[in-house]
N, C-alpha and C. Protein backbone atom coordinates (compact mmCIF):
# COMPACT_ATOMS: atom_id res chain seq x y z
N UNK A 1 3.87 -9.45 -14.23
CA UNK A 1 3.35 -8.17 -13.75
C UNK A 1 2.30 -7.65 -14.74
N UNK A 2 1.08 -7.58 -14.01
CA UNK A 2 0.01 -6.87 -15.12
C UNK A 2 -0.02 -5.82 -15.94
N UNK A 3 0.02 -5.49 -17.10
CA UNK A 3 0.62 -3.88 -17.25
C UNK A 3 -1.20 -3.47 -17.55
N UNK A 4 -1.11 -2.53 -16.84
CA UNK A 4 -2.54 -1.31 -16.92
C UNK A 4 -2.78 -0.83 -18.32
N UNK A 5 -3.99 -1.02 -19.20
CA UNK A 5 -4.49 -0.24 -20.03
C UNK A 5 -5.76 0.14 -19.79
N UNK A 6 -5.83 1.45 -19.36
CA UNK A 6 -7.43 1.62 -18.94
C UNK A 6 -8.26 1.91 -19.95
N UNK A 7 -9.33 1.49 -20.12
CA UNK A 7 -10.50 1.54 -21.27
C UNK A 7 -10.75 2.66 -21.23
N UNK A 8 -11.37 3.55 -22.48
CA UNK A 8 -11.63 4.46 -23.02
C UNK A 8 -12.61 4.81 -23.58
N UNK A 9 -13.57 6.14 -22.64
CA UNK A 9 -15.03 6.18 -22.91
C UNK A 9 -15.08 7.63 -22.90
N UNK A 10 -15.36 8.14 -24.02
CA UNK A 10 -15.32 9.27 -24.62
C UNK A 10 -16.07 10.04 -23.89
N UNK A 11 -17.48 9.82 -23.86
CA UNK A 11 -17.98 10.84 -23.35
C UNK A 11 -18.06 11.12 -21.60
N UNK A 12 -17.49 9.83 -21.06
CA UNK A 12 -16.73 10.36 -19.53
C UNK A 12 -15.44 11.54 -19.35
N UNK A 13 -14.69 10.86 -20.30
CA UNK A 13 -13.84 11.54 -20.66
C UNK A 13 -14.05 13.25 -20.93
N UNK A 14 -14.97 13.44 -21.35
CA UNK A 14 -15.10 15.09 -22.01
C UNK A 14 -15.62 15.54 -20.61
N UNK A 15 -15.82 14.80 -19.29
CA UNK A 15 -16.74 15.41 -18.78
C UNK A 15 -15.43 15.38 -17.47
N UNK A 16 -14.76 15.23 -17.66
CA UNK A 16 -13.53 15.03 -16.93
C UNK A 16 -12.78 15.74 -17.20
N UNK A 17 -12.64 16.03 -18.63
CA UNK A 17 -11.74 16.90 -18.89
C UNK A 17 -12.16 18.72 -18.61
N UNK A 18 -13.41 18.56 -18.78
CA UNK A 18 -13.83 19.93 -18.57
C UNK A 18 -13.67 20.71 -17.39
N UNK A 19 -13.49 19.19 -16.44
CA UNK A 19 -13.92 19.27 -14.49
C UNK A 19 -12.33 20.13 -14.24
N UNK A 20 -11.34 19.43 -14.93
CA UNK A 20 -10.12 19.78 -14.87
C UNK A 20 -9.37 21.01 -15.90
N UNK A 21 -10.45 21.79 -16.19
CA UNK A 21 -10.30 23.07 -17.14
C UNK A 21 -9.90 22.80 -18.54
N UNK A 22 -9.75 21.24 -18.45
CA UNK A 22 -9.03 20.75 -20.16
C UNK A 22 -7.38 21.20 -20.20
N UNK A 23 -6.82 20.89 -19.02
CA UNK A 23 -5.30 20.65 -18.97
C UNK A 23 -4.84 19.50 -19.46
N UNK A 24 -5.59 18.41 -19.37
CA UNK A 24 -5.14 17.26 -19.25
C UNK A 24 -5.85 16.25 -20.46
N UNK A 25 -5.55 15.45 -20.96
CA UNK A 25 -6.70 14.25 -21.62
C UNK A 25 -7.19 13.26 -20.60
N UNK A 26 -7.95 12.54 -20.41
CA UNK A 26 -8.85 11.66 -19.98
C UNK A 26 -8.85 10.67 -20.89
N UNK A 27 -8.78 9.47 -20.22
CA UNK A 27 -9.19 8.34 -20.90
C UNK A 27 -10.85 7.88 -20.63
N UNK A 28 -11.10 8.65 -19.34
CA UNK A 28 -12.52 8.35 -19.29
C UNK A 28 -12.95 7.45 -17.85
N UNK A 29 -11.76 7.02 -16.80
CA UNK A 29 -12.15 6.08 -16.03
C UNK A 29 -12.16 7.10 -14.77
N UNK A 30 -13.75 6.43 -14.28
CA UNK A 30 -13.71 7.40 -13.11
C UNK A 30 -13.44 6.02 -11.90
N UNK A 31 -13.20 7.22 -10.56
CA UNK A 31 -12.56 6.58 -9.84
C UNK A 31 -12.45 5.37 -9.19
N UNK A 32 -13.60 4.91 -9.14
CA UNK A 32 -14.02 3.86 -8.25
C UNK A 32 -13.61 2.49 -9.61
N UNK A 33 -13.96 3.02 -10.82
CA UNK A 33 -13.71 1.87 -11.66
C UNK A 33 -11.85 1.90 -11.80
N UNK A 34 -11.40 2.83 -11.81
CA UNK A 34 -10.13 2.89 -11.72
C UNK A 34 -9.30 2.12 -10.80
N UNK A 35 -9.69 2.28 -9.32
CA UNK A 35 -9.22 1.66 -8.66
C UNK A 35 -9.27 -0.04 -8.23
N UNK A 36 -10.00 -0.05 -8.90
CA UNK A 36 -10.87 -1.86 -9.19
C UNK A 36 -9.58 -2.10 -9.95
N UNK A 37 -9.38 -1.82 -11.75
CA UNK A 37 -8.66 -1.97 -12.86
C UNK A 37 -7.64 -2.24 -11.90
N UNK A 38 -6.45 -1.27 -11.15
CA UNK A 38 -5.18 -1.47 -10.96
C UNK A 38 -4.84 -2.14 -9.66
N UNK A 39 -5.82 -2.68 -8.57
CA UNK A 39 -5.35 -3.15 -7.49
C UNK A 39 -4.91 -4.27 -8.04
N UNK A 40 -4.76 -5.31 -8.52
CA UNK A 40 -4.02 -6.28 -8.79
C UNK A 40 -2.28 -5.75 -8.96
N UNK A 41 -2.28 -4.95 -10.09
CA UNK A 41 -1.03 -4.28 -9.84
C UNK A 41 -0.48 -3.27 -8.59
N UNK A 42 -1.00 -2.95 -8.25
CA UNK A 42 -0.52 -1.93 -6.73
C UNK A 42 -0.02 -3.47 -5.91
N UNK A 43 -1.05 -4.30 -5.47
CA UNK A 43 -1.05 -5.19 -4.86
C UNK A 43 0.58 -6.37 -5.29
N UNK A 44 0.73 -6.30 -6.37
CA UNK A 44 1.91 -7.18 -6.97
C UNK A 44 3.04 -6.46 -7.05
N UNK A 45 2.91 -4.76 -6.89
CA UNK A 45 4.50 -4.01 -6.86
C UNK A 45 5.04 -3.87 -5.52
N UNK A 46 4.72 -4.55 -4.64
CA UNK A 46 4.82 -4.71 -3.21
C UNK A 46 5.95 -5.75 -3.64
N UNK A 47 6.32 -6.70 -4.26
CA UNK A 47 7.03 -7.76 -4.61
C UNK A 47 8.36 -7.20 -5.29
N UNK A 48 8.12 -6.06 -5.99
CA UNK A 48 9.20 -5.48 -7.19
C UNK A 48 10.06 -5.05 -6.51
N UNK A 49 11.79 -4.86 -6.73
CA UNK A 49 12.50 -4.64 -6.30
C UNK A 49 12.28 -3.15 -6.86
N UNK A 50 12.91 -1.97 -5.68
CA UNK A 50 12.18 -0.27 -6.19
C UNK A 50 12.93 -0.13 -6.92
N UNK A 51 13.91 -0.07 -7.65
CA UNK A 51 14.52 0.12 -8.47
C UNK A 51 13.28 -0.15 -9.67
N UNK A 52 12.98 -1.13 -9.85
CA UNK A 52 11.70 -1.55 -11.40
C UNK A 52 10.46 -0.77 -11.13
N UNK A 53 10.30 -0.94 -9.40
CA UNK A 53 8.73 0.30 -8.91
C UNK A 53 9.04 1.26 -9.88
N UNK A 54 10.33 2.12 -9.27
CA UNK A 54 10.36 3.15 -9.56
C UNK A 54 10.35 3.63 -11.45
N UNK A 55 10.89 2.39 -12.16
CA UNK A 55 11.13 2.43 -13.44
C UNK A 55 9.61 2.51 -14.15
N UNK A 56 8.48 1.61 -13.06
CA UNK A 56 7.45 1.60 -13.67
C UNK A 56 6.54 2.83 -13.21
N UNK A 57 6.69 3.09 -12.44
CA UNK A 57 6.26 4.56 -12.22
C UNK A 57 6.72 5.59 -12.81
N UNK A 58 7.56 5.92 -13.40
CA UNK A 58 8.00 6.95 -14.58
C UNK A 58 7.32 6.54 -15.70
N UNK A 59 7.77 5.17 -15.88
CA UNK A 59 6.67 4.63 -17.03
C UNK A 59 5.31 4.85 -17.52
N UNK A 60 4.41 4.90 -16.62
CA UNK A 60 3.14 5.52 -16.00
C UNK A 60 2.90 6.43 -16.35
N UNK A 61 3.86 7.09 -15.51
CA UNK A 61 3.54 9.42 -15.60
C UNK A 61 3.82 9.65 -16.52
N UNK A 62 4.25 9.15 -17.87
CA UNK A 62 4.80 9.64 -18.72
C UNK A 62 3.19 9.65 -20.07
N UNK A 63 2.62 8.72 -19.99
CA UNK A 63 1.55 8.37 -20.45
C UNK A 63 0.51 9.44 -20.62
N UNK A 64 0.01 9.42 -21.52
CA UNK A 64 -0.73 10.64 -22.02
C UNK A 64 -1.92 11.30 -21.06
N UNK A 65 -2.68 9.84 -21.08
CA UNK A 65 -4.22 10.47 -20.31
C UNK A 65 -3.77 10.50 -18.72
N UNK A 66 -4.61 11.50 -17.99
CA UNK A 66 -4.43 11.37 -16.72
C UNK A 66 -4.71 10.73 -15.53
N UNK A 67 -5.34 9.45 -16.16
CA UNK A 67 -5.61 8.41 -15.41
C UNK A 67 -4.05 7.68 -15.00
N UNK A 68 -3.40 8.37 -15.53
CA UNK A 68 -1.91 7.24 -15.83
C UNK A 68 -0.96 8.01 -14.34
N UNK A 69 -1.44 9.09 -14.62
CA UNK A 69 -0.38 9.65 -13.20
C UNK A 69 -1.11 9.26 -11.94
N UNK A 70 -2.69 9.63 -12.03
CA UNK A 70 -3.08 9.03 -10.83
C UNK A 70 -2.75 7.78 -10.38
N UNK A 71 -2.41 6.76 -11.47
CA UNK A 71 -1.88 5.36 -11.31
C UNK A 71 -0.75 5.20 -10.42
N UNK A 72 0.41 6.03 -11.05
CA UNK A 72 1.39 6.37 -11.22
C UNK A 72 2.01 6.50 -9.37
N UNK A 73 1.18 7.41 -9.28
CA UNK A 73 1.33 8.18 -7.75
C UNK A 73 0.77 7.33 -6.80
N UNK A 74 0.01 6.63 -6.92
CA UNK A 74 -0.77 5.25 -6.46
C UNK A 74 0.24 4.23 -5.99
N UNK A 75 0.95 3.57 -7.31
CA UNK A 75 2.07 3.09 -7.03
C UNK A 75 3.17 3.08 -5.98
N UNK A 76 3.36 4.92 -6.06
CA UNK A 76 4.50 5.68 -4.81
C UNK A 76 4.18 5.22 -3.62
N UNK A 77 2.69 6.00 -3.53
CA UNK A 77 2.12 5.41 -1.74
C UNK A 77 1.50 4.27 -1.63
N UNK A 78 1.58 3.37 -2.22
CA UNK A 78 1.56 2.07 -1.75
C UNK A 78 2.76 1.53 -1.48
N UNK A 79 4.21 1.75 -2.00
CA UNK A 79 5.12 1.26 -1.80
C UNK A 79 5.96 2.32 -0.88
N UNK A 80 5.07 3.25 0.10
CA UNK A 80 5.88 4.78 0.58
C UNK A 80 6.72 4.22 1.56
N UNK A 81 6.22 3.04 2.00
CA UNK A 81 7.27 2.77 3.45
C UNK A 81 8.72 2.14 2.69
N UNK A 82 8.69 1.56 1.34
CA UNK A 82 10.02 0.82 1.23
C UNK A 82 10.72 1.98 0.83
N UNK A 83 10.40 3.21 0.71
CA UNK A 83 11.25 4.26 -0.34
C UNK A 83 12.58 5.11 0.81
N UNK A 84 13.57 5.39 0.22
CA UNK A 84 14.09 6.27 0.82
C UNK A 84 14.19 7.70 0.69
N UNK A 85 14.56 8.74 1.70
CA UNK A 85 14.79 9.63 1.23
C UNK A 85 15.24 10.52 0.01
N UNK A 86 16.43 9.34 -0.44
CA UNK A 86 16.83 9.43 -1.82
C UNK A 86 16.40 9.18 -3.31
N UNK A 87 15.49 8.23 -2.66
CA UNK A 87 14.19 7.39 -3.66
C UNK A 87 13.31 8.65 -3.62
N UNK A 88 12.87 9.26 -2.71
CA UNK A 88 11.33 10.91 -2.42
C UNK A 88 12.13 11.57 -3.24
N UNK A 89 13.22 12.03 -3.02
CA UNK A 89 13.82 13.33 -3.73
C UNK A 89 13.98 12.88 -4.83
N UNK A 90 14.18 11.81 -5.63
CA UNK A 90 14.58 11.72 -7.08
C UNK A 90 13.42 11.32 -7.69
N UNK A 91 12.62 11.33 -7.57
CA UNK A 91 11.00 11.91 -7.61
C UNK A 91 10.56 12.91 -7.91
N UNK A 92 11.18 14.04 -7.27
CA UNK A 92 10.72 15.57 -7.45
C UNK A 92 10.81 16.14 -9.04
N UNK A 93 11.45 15.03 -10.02
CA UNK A 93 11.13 15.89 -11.49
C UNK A 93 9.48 15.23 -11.98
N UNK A 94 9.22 13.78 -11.22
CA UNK A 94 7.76 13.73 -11.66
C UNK A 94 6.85 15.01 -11.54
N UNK A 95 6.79 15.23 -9.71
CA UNK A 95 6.10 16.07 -9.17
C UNK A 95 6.04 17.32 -9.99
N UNK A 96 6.84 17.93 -10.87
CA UNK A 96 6.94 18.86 -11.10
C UNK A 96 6.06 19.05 -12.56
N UNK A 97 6.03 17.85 -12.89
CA UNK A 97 5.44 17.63 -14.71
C UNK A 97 4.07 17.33 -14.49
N UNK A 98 3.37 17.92 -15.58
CA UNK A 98 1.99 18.20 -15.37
C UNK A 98 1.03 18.54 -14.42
N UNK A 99 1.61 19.55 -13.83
CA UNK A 99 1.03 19.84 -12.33
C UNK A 99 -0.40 20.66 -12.40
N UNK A 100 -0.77 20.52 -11.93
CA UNK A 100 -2.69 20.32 -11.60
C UNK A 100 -3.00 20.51 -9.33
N UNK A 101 -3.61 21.04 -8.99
CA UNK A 101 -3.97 20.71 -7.64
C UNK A 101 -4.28 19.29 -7.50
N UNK A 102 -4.64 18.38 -8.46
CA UNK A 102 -4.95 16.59 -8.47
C UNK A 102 -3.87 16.06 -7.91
N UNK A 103 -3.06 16.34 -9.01
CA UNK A 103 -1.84 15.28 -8.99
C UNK A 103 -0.58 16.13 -7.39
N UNK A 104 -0.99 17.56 -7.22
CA UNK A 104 0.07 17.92 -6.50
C UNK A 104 -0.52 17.38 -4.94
N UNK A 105 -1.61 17.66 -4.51
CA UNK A 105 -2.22 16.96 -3.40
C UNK A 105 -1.99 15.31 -3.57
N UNK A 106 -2.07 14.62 -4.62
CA UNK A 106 -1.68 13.39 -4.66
C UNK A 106 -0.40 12.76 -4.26
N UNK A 107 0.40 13.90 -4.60
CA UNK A 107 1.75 13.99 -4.19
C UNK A 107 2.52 14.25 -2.88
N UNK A 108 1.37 15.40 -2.70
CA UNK A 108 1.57 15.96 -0.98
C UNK A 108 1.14 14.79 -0.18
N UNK A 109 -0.08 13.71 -0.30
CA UNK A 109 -0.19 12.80 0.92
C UNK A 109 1.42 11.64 0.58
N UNK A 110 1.75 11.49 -0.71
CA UNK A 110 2.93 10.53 -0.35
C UNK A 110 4.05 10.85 0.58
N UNK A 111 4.08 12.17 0.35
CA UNK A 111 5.46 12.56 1.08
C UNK A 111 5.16 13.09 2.35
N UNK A 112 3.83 13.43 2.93
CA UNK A 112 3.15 13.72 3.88
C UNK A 112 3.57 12.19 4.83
N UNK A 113 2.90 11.48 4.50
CA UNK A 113 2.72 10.00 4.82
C UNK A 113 4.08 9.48 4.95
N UNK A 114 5.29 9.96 4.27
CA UNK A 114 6.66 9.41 4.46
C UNK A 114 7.09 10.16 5.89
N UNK A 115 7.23 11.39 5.76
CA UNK A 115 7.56 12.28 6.34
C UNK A 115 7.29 12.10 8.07
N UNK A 116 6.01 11.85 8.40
CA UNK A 116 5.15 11.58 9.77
C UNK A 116 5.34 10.23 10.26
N UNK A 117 5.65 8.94 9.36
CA UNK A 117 6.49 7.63 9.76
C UNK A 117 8.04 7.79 9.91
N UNK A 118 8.25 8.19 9.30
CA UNK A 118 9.47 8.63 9.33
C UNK A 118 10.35 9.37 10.78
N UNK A 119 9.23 10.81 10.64
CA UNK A 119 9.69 11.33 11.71
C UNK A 119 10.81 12.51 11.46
N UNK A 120 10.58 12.79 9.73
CA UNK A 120 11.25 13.46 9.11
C UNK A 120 10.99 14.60 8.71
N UNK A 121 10.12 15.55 9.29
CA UNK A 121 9.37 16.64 8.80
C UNK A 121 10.02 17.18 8.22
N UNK A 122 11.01 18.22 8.53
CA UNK A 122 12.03 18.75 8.15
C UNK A 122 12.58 18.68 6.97
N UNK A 123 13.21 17.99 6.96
CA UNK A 123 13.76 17.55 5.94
C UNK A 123 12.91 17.36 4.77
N UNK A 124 11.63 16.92 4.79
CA UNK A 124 10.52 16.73 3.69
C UNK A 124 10.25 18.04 3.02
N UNK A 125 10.10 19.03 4.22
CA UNK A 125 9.68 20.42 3.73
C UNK A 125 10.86 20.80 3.05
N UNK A 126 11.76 20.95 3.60
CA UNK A 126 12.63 21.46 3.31
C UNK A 126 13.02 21.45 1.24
N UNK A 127 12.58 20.15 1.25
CA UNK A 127 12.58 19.97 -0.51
C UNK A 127 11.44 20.81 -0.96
N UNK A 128 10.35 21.30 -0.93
CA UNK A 128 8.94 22.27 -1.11
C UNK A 128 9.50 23.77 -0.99
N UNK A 129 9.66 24.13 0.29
CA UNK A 129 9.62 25.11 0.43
C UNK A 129 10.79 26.23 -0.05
N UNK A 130 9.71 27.76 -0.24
CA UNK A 130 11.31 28.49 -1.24
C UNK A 130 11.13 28.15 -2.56
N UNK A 131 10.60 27.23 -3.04
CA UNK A 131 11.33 26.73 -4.76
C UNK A 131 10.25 27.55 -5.11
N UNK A 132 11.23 28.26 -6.46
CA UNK A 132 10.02 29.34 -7.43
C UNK A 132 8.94 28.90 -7.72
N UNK A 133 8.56 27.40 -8.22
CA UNK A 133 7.20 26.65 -8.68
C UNK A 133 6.11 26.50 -7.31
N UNK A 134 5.16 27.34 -7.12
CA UNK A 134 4.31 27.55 -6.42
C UNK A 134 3.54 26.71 -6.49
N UNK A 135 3.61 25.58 -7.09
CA UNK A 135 3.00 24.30 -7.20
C UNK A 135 3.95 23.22 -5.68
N UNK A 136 4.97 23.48 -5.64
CA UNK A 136 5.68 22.76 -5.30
C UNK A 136 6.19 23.54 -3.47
N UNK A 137 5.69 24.71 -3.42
CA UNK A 137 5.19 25.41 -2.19
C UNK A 137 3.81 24.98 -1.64
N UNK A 138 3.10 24.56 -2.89
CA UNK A 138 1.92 24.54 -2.18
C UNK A 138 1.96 23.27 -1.19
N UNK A 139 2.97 22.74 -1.63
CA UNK A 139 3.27 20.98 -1.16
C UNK A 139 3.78 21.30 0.36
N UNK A 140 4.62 22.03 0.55
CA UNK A 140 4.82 22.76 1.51
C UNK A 140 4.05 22.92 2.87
N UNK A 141 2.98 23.80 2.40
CA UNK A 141 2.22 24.42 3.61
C UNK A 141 1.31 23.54 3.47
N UNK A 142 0.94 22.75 2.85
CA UNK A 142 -0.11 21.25 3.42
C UNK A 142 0.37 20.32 3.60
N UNK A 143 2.28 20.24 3.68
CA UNK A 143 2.16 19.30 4.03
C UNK A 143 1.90 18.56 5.23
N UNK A 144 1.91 19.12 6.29
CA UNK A 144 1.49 18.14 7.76
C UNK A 144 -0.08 18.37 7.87
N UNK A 145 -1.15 18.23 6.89
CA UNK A 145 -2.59 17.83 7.21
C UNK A 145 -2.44 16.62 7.61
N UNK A 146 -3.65 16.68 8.73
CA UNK A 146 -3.87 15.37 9.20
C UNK A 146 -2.68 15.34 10.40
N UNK A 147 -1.37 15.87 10.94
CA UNK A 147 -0.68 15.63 12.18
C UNK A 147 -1.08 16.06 12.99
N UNK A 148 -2.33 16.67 13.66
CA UNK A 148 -2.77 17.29 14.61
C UNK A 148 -1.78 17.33 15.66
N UNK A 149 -1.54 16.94 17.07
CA UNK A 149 -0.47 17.37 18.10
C UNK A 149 0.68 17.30 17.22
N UNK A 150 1.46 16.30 16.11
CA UNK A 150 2.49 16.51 16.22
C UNK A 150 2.40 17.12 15.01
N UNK A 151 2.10 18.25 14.57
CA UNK A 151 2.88 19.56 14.02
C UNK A 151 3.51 20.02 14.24
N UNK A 152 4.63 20.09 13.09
CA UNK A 152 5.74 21.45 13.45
C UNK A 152 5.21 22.81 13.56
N UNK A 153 4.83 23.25 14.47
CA UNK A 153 4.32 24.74 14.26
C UNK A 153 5.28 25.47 13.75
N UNK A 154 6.42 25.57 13.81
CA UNK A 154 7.70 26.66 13.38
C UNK A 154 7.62 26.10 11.74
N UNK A 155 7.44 24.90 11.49
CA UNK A 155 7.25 24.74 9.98
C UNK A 155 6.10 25.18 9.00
N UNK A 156 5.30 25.38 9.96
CA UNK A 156 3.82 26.11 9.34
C UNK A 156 3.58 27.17 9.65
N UNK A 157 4.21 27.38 10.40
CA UNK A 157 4.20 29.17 10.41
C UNK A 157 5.24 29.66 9.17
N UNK A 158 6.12 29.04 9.21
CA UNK A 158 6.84 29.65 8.08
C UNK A 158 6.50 29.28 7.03
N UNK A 159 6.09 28.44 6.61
CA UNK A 159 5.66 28.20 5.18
C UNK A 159 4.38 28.84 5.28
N UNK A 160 3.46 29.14 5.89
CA UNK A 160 2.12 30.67 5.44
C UNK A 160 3.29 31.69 5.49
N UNK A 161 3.68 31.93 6.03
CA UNK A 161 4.48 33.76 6.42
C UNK A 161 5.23 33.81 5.04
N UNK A 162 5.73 32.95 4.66
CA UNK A 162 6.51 32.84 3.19
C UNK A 162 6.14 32.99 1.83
N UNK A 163 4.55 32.77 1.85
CA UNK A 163 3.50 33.20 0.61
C UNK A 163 2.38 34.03 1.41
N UNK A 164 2.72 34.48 2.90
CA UNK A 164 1.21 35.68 2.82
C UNK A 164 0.82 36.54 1.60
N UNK A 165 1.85 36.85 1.02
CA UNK A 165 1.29 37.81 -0.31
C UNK A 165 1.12 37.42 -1.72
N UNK A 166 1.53 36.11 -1.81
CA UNK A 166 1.06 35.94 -2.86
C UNK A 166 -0.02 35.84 -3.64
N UNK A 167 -0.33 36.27 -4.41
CA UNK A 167 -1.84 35.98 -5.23
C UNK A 167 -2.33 34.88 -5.72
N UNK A 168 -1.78 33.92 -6.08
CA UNK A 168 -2.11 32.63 -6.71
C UNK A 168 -3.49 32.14 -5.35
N UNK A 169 -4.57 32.18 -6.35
CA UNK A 169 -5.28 31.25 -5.66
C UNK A 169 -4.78 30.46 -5.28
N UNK A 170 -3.96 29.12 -5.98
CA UNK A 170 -3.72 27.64 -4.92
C UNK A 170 -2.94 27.78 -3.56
N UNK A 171 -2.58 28.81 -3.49
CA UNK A 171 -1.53 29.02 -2.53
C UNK A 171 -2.34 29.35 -1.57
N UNK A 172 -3.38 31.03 -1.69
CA UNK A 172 -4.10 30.84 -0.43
C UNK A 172 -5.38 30.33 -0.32
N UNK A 173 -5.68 29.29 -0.96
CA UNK A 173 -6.49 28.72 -0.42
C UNK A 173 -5.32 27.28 0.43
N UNK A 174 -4.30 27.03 -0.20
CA UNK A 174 -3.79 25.85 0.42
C UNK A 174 -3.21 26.30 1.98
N UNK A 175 -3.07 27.86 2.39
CA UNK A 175 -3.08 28.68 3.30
C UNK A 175 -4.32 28.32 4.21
N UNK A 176 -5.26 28.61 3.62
CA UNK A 176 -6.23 28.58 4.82
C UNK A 176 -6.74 27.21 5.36
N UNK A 177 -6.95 26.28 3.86
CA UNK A 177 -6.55 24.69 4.06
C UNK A 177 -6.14 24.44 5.36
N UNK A 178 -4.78 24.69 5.36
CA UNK A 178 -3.54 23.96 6.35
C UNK A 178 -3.86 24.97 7.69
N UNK A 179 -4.33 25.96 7.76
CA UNK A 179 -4.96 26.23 8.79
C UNK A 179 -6.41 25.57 9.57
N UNK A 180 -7.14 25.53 8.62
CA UNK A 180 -8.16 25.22 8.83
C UNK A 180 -8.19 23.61 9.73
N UNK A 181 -7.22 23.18 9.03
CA UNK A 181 -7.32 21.52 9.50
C UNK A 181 -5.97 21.77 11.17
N UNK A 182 -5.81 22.71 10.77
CA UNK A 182 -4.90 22.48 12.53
C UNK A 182 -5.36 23.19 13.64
N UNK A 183 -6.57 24.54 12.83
CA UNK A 183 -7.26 25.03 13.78
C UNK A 183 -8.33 23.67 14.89
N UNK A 184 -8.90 22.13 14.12
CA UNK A 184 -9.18 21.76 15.24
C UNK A 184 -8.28 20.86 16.37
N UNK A 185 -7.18 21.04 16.27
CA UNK A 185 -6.28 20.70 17.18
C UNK A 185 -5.51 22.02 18.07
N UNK A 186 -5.44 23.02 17.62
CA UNK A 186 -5.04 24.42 18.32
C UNK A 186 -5.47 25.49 17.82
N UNK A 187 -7.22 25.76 17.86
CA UNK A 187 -7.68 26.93 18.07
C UNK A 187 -7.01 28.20 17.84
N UNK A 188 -7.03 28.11 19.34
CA UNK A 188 -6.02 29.24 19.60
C UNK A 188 -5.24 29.98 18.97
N UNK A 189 -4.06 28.89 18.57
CA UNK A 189 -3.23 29.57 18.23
C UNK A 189 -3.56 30.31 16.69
N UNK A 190 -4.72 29.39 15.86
CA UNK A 190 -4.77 29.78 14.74
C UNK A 190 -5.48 31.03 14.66
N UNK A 191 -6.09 31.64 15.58
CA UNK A 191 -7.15 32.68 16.02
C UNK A 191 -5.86 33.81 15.86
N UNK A 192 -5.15 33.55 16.77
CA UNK A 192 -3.53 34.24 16.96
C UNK A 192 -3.11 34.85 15.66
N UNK A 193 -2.91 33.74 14.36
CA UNK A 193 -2.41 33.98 13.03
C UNK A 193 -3.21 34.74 12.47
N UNK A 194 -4.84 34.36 12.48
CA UNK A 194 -5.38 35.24 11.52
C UNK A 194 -6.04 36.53 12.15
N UNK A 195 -5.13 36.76 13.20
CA UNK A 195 -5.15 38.79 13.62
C UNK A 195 -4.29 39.63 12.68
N UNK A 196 -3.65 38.67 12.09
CA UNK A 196 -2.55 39.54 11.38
C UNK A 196 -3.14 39.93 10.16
N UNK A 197 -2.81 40.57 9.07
CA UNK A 197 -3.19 40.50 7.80
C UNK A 197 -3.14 38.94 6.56
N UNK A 198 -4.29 38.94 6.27
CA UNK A 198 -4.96 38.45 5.28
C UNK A 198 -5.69 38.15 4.03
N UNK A 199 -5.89 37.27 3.40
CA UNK A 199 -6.76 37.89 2.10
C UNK A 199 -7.69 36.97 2.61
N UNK A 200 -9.11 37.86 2.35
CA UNK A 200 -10.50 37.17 2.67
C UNK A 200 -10.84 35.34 2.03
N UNK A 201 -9.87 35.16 1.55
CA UNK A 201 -9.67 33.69 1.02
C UNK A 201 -9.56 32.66 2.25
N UNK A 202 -8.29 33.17 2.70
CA UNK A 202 -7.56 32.46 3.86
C UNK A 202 -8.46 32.67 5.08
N UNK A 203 -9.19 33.71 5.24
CA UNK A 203 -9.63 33.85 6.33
C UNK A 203 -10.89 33.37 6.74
N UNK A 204 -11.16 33.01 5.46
CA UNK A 204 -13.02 32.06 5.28
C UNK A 204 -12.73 30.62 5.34
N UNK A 205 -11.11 30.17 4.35
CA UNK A 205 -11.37 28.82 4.68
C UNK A 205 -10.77 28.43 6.16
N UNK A 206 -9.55 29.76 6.97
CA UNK A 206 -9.45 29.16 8.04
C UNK A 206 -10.44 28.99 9.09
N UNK A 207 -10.89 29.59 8.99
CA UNK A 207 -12.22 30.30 10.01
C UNK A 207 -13.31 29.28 10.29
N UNK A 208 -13.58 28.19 9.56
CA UNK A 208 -14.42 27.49 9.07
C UNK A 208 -14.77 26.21 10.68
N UNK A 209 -14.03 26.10 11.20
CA UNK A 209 -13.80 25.23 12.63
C UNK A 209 -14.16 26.36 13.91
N UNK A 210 -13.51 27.65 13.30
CA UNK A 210 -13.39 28.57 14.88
C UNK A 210 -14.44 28.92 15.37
C-alpha cells in the first residue's frame, strides 16, 4: 500500500493558507496535483478490508498540513458504498476536528452520497441536526444538495426553521445554499419559504434561480 507524502512548496503553501484565513498549515499541493499524487492509493483502498480503510483514514486526518484531511475524506467517499451506518457514525469525531467549510462540505457530500444510495435520509440527518456545533448543522441543511425530486421536504424545512435565527454566517449562507439548489426543482415552494422572515443573506443566495 503506497503511503502518501505530499511535497512541500512554501510559497503555494502561504498562498493557501491565507485563502483559508490561516486556520490550517499547507503543505503547498494544489488540487489537481494532489489528486494525481493519491489516485494510486484511493484506487488500491478499494482492496483493504474497512477496518485498515478506516485505520488509515484516521491516520491521515490526524496529520498536520491540510492536504492530509482532504486525502483523508477522499479515502471515505471512495470507499462510501462499502461503509456502514455504523462505520458513518463512528466517523463523526473526525468530522468534528478541524472544522473549516472545506473539510465540512467534504464531509457533507460523503454522507450525502451514503444517505441517497442508501435511501437513508433520515437517519443521516438525524446525526447533524440539533447538535450544538453549528459546523455539524451546517451538514444538516445541505445535506440533500443535488436530490432534486427526491427531497425530504419535511427534512429541509426543518433543518432551515431550526437555525432561521442564527447569526453565524455558515449557517445562513448554507440556508440559502440548500435553498437555492432545490429552488430549481420546486420553485414554488421555495418562493413559499422565503415570504416568511429572513436575513438578506438567505434571501440573495436563495433567490438566485427564482
Amino acid at each position: 500500500m503506497q503511503n502518501i507524502v505530499f511535497p512541500k512548496n512554501r510559497e503555494k503553501a502561504q498562498q493557501m493558507e491565507k485563502y483559508m484565513k490561516n486556520h490550517f498549515l499547507f503543505a503547498g499541493v494544489p488540487k489537481p496535483e494532489r489528486f494525481t499524487l493519491q489516485k494510486p492509493l484511493l484506487d488500491q483502498s478499494l482492496a483493504l478490508p474497512v477496518s485498515d480503510l478506516l485505520e488509515l483514514v484516521v491516520t491521515y486526518y490526524g496529520q498536520q498540513e491540510r492536504e492530509y484531511q482532504y486525502l483523508a475524506i477522499d479515502l471515505v467517499q471512495k470507499n462510501v458504498n462499502r461503509l456502514s451506518f455504523e462505520e458513518l457514525t463512528g466517523l463523526l469525531p473526525l468530522v468534528s476536528q478541524k472544522e473549516w467549510w472545506d473539510s465540512i462540505d467534504s464531509w457533507r457530500k460523503v454522507y450525502s452520497t451514503w444517505a441517497k444510495r442508501q435511501q437513508e435520509t433520515k437517519a443521516v440527518f438525524q446525526l447533524f441536526e440539533k447538535q450544538e456545533d453549528f459546523w455539524l448543522r451546517r451538514i444538516a441543511i445541505t445535506l440533500q444538495l443535488g436530490f432534486k425530486e427526491e427531497t425530504d421536504v419535511v427534512l429541509l424545512s426543518q433543518a432551515i426553521e431550526e437555525d432561521r435565527l442564527t447569526a453565524e454566517f455558515f449557517i445562513q449562507k448554507a440556508i440559502g445554499w440548500a435553498l437555492r439548489d432545490y429552488s430549481k426543482t420546486n420553485p414554488l415552494w421555495v418562493k413559499k419559504q422565503l415570504q416568511g422572515e429572513w436575513s438578506k443573506l438567505v434571501v440573495r443566495e436563495a433567490s438566485k434561480y427564482l
